[in-house]
N, C-alpha and C. Protein backbone atom coordinates (compact mmCIF):
# COMPACT_ATOMS: atom_id res chain seq x y z
N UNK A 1 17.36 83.43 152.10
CA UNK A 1 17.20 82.83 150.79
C UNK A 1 18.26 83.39 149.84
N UNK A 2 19.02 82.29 149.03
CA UNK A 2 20.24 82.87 147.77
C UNK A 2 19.40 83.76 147.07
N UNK A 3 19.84 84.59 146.50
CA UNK A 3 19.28 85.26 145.44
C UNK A 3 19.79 84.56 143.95
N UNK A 4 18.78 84.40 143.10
CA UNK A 4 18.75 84.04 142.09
C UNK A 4 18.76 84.56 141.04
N UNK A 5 19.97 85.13 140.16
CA UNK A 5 19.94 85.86 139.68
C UNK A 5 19.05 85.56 138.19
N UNK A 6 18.79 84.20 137.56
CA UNK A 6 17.68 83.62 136.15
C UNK A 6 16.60 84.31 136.82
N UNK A 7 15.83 84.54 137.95
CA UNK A 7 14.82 84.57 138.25
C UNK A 7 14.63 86.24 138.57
N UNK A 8 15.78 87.00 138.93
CA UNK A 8 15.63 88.38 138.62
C UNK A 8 15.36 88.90 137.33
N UNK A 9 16.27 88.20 136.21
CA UNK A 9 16.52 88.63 135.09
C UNK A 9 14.98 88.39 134.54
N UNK A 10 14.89 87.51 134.80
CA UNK A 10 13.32 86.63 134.12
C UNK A 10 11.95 87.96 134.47
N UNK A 11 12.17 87.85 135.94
CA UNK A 11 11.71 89.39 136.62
C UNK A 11 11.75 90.65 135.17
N UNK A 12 12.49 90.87 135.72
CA UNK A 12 13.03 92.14 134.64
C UNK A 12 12.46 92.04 133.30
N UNK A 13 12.73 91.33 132.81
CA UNK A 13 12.08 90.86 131.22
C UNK A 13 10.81 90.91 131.12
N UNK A 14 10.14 89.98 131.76
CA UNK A 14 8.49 89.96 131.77
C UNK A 14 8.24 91.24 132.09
N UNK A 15 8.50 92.28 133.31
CA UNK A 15 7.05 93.24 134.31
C UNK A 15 8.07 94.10 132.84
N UNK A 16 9.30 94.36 132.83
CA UNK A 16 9.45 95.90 132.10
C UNK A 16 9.97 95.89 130.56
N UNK A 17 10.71 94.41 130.30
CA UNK A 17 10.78 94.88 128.87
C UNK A 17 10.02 94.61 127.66
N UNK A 18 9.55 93.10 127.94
CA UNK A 18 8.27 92.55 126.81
C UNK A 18 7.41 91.28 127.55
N UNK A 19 6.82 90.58 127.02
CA UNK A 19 5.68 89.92 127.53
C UNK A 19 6.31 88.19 127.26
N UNK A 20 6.22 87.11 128.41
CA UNK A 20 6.24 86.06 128.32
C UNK A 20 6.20 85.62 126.46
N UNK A 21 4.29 85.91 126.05
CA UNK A 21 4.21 85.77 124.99
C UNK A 21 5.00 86.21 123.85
N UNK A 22 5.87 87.61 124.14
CA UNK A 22 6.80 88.11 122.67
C UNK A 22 8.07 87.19 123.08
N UNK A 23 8.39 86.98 124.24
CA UNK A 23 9.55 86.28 124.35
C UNK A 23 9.77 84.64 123.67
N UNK A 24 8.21 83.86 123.67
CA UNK A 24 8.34 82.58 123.00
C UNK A 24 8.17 82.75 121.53
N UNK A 25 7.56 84.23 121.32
CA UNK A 25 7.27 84.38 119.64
C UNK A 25 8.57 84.55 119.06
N UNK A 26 9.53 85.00 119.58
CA UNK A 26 11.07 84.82 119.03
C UNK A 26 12.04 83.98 119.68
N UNK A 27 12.19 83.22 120.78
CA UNK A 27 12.81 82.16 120.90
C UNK A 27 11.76 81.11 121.26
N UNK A 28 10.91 80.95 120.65
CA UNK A 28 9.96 79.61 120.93
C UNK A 28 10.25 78.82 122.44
N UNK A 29 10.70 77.97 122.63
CA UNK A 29 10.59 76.87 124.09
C UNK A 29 11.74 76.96 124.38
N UNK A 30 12.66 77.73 123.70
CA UNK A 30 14.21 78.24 124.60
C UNK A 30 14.15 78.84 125.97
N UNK A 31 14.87 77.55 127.10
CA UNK A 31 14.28 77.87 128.54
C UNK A 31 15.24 79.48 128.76
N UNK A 32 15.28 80.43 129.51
CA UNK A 32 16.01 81.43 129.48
C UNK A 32 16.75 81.79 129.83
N UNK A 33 17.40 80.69 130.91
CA UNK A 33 18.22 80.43 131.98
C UNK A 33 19.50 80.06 130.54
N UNK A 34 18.83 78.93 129.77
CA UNK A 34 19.52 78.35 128.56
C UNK A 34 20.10 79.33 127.28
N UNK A 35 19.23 80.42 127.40
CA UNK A 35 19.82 81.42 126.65
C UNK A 35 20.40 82.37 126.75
N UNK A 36 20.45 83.15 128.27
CA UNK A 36 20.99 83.85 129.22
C UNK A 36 22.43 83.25 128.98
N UNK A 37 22.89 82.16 129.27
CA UNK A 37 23.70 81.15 130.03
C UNK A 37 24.75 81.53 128.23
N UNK A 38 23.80 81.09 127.24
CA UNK A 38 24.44 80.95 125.76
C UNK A 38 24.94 82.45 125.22
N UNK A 39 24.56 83.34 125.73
CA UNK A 39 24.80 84.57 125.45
C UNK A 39 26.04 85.00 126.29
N UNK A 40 25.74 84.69 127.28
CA UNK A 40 27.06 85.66 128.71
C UNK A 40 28.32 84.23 128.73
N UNK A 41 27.61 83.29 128.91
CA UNK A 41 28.33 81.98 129.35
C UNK A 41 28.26 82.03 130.89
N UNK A 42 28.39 80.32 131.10
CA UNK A 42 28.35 80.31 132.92
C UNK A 42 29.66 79.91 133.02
N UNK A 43 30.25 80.39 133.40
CA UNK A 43 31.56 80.35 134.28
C UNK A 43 31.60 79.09 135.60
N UNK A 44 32.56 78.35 135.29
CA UNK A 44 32.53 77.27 136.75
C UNK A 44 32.38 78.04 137.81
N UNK A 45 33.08 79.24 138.40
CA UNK A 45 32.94 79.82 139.62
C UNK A 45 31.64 80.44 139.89
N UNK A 46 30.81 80.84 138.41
CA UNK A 46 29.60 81.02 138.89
C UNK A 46 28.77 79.75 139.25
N UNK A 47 28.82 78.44 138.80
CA UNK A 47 28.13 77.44 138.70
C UNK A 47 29.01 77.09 139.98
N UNK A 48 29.73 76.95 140.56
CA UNK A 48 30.37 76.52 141.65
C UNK A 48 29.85 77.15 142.75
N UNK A 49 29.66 78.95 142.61
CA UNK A 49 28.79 79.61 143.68
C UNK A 49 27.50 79.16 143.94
N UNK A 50 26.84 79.06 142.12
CA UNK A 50 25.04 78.79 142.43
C UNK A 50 25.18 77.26 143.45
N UNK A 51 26.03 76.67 143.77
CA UNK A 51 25.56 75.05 144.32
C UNK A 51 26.49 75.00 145.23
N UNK A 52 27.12 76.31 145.83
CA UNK A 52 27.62 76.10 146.70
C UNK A 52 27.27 75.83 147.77
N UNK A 53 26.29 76.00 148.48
CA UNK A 53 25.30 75.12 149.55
C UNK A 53 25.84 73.78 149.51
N UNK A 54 25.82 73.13 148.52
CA UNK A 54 26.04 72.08 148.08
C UNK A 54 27.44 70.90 148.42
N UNK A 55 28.01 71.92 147.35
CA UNK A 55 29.41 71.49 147.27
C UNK A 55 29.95 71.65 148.67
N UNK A 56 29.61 72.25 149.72
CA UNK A 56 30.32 72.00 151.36
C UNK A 56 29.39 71.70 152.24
N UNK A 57 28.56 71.28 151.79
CA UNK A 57 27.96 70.26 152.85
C UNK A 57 28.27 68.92 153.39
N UNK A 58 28.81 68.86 154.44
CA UNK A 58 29.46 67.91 155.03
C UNK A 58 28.77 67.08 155.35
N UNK A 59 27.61 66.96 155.42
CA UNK A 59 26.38 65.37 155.79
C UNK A 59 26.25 65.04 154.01
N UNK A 60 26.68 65.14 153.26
CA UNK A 60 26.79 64.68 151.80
C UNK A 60 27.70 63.28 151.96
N UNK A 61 27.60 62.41 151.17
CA UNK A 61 28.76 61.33 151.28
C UNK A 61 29.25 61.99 149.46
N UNK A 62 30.32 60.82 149.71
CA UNK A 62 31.10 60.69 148.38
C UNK A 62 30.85 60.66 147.23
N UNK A 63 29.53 59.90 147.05
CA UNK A 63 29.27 59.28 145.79
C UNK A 63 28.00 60.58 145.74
N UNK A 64 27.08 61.24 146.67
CA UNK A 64 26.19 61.97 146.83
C UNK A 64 27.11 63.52 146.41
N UNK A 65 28.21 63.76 146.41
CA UNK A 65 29.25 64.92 145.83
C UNK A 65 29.68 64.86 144.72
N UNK A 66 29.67 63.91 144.11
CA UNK A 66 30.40 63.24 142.66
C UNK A 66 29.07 63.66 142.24
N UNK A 67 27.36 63.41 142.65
CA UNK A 67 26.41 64.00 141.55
C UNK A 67 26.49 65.31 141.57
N UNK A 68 26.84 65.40 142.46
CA UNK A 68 26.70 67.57 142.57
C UNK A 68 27.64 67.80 141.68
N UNK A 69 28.78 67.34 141.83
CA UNK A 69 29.84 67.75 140.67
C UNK A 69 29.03 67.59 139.40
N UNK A 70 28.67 66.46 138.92
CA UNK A 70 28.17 66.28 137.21
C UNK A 70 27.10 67.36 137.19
N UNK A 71 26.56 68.08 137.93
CA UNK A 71 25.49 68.79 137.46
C UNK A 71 26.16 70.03 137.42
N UNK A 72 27.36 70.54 138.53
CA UNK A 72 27.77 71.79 137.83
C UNK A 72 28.71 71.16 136.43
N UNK A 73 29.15 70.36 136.29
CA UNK A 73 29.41 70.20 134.61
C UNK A 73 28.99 70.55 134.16
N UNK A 74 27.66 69.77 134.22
CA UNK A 74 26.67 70.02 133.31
C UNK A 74 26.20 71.16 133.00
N UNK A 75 26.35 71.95 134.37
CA UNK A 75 25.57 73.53 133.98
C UNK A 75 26.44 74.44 132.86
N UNK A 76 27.82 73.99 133.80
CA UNK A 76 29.05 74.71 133.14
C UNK A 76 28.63 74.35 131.44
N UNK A 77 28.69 73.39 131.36
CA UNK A 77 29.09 73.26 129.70
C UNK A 77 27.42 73.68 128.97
N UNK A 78 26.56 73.68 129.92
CA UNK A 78 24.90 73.51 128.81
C UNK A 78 24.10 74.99 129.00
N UNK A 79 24.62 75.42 130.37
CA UNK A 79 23.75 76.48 130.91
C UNK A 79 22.65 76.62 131.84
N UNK A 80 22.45 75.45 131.37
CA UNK A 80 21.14 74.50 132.14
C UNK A 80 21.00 73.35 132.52
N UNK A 81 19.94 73.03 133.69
CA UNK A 81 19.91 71.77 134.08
C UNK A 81 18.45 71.10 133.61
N UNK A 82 18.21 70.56 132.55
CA UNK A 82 16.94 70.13 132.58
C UNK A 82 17.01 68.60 133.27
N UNK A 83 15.62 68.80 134.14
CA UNK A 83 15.66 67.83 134.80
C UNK A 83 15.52 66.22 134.57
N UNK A 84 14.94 66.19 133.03
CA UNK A 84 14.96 65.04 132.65
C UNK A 84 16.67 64.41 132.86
N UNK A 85 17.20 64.72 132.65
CA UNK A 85 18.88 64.32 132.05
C UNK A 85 18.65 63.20 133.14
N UNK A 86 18.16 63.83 134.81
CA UNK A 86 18.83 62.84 135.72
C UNK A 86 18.71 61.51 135.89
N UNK A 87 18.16 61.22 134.65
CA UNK A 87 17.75 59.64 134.44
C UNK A 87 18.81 59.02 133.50
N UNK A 88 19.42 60.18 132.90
CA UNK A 88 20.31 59.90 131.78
C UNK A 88 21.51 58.72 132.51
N UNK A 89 22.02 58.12 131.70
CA UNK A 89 23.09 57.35 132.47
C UNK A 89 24.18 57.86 133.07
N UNK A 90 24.88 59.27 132.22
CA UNK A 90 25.71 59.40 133.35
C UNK A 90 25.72 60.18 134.67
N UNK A 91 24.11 60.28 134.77
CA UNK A 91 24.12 60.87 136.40
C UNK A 91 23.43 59.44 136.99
N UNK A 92 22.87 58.26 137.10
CA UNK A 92 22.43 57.94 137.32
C UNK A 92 23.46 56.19 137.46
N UNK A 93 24.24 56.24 137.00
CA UNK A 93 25.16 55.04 137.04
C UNK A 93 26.03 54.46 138.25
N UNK A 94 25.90 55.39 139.23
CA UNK A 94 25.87 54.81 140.31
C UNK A 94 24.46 54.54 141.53
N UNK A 95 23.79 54.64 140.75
CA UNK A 95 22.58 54.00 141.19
C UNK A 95 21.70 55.41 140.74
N UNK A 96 20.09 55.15 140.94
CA UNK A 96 18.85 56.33 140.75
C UNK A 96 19.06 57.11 142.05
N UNK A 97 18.42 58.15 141.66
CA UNK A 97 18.92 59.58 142.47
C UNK A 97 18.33 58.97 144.20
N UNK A 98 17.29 58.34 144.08
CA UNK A 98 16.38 58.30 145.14
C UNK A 98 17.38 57.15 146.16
N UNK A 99 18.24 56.32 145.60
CA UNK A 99 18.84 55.55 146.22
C UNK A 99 19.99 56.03 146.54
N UNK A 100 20.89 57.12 145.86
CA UNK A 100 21.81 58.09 146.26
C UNK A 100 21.83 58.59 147.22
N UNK A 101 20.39 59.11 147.49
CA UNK A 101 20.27 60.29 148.11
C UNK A 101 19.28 59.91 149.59
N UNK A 102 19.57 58.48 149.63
CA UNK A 102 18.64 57.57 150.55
C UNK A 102 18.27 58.29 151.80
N UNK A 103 17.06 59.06 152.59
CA UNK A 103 17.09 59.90 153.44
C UNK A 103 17.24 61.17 153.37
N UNK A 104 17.45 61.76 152.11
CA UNK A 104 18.12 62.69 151.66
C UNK A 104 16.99 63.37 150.73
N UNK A 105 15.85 62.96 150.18
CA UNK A 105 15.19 63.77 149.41
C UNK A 105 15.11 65.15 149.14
N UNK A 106 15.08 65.90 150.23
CA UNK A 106 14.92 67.27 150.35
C UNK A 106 16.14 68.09 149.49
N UNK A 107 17.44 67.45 149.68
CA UNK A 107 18.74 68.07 149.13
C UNK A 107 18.56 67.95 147.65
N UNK A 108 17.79 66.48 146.65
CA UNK A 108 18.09 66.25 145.92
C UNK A 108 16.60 67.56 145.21
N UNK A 109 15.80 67.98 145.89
CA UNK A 109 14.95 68.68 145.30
C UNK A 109 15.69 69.88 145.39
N UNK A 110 16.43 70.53 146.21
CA UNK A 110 16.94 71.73 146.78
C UNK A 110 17.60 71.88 145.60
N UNK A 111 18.74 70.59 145.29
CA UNK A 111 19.82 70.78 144.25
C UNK A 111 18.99 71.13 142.69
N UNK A 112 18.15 70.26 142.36
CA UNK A 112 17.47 70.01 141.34
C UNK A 112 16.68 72.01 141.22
N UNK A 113 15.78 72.32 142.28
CA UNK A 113 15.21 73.30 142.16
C UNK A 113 16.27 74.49 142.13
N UNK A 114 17.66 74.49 142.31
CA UNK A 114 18.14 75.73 142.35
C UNK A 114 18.65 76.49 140.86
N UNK A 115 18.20 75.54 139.81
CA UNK A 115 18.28 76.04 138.26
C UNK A 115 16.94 76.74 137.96
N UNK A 116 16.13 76.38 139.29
CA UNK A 116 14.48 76.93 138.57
C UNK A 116 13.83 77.87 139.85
């Protein structure tokens, strides 16, 4: 299993430095991955590593690599992937994920779950 480093940090925060609850009492519904990300910045090569599974998988087609690309954009430039977006038009304009990814479900959860 990758190690995840939002989910260490997240680790770390909750058991030793303060409580879920003090953390929303000063950034309210700021996801942390999103604020982590706004503080340090994500670097393409880090966003290129987190989905690297991804990005060289050779049973991927063309148009199924072009979404992997928009989501490390996306990470690159936002920090985060919230999952609503993927309805947004520009991940979704060459057709809905489910028809992309025809046979493929598992990758598109893999990809989707590796921000969370």
């Amino acid at each position: 299993m990758k190690f995840n480093i939002f989910r260490y940090i997240e680790k770390i925060l909750w058991q030793e430095l303060l409580t879920e609850e003090d953390y929303k009492k000063t950034f309210g519904d700021e996801p942390l991955m999103k604020l982590v990300a706004s503080m340090v910045g994500l670097e393409r090569t880090a966003a290129n590593e987190l989905f690297s599974e991804f990005l060289t998988d050779q049973s991927l087609n063309s148009n199924q690599m072009a979404f992997v690309s928009l989501i490390v954009d996306h990470v690159v430039e936002n920090g985060m992937l919230d999952k609503t977006i993927l309805n947004d038009h520009l991940f979704n304009k060459q057709g809905n994920i489910i028809k992309r990814f025809d046979g493929k479900l598992e990758a598109v959860e893999k990809i989707v779950n590796q921000m969370y």
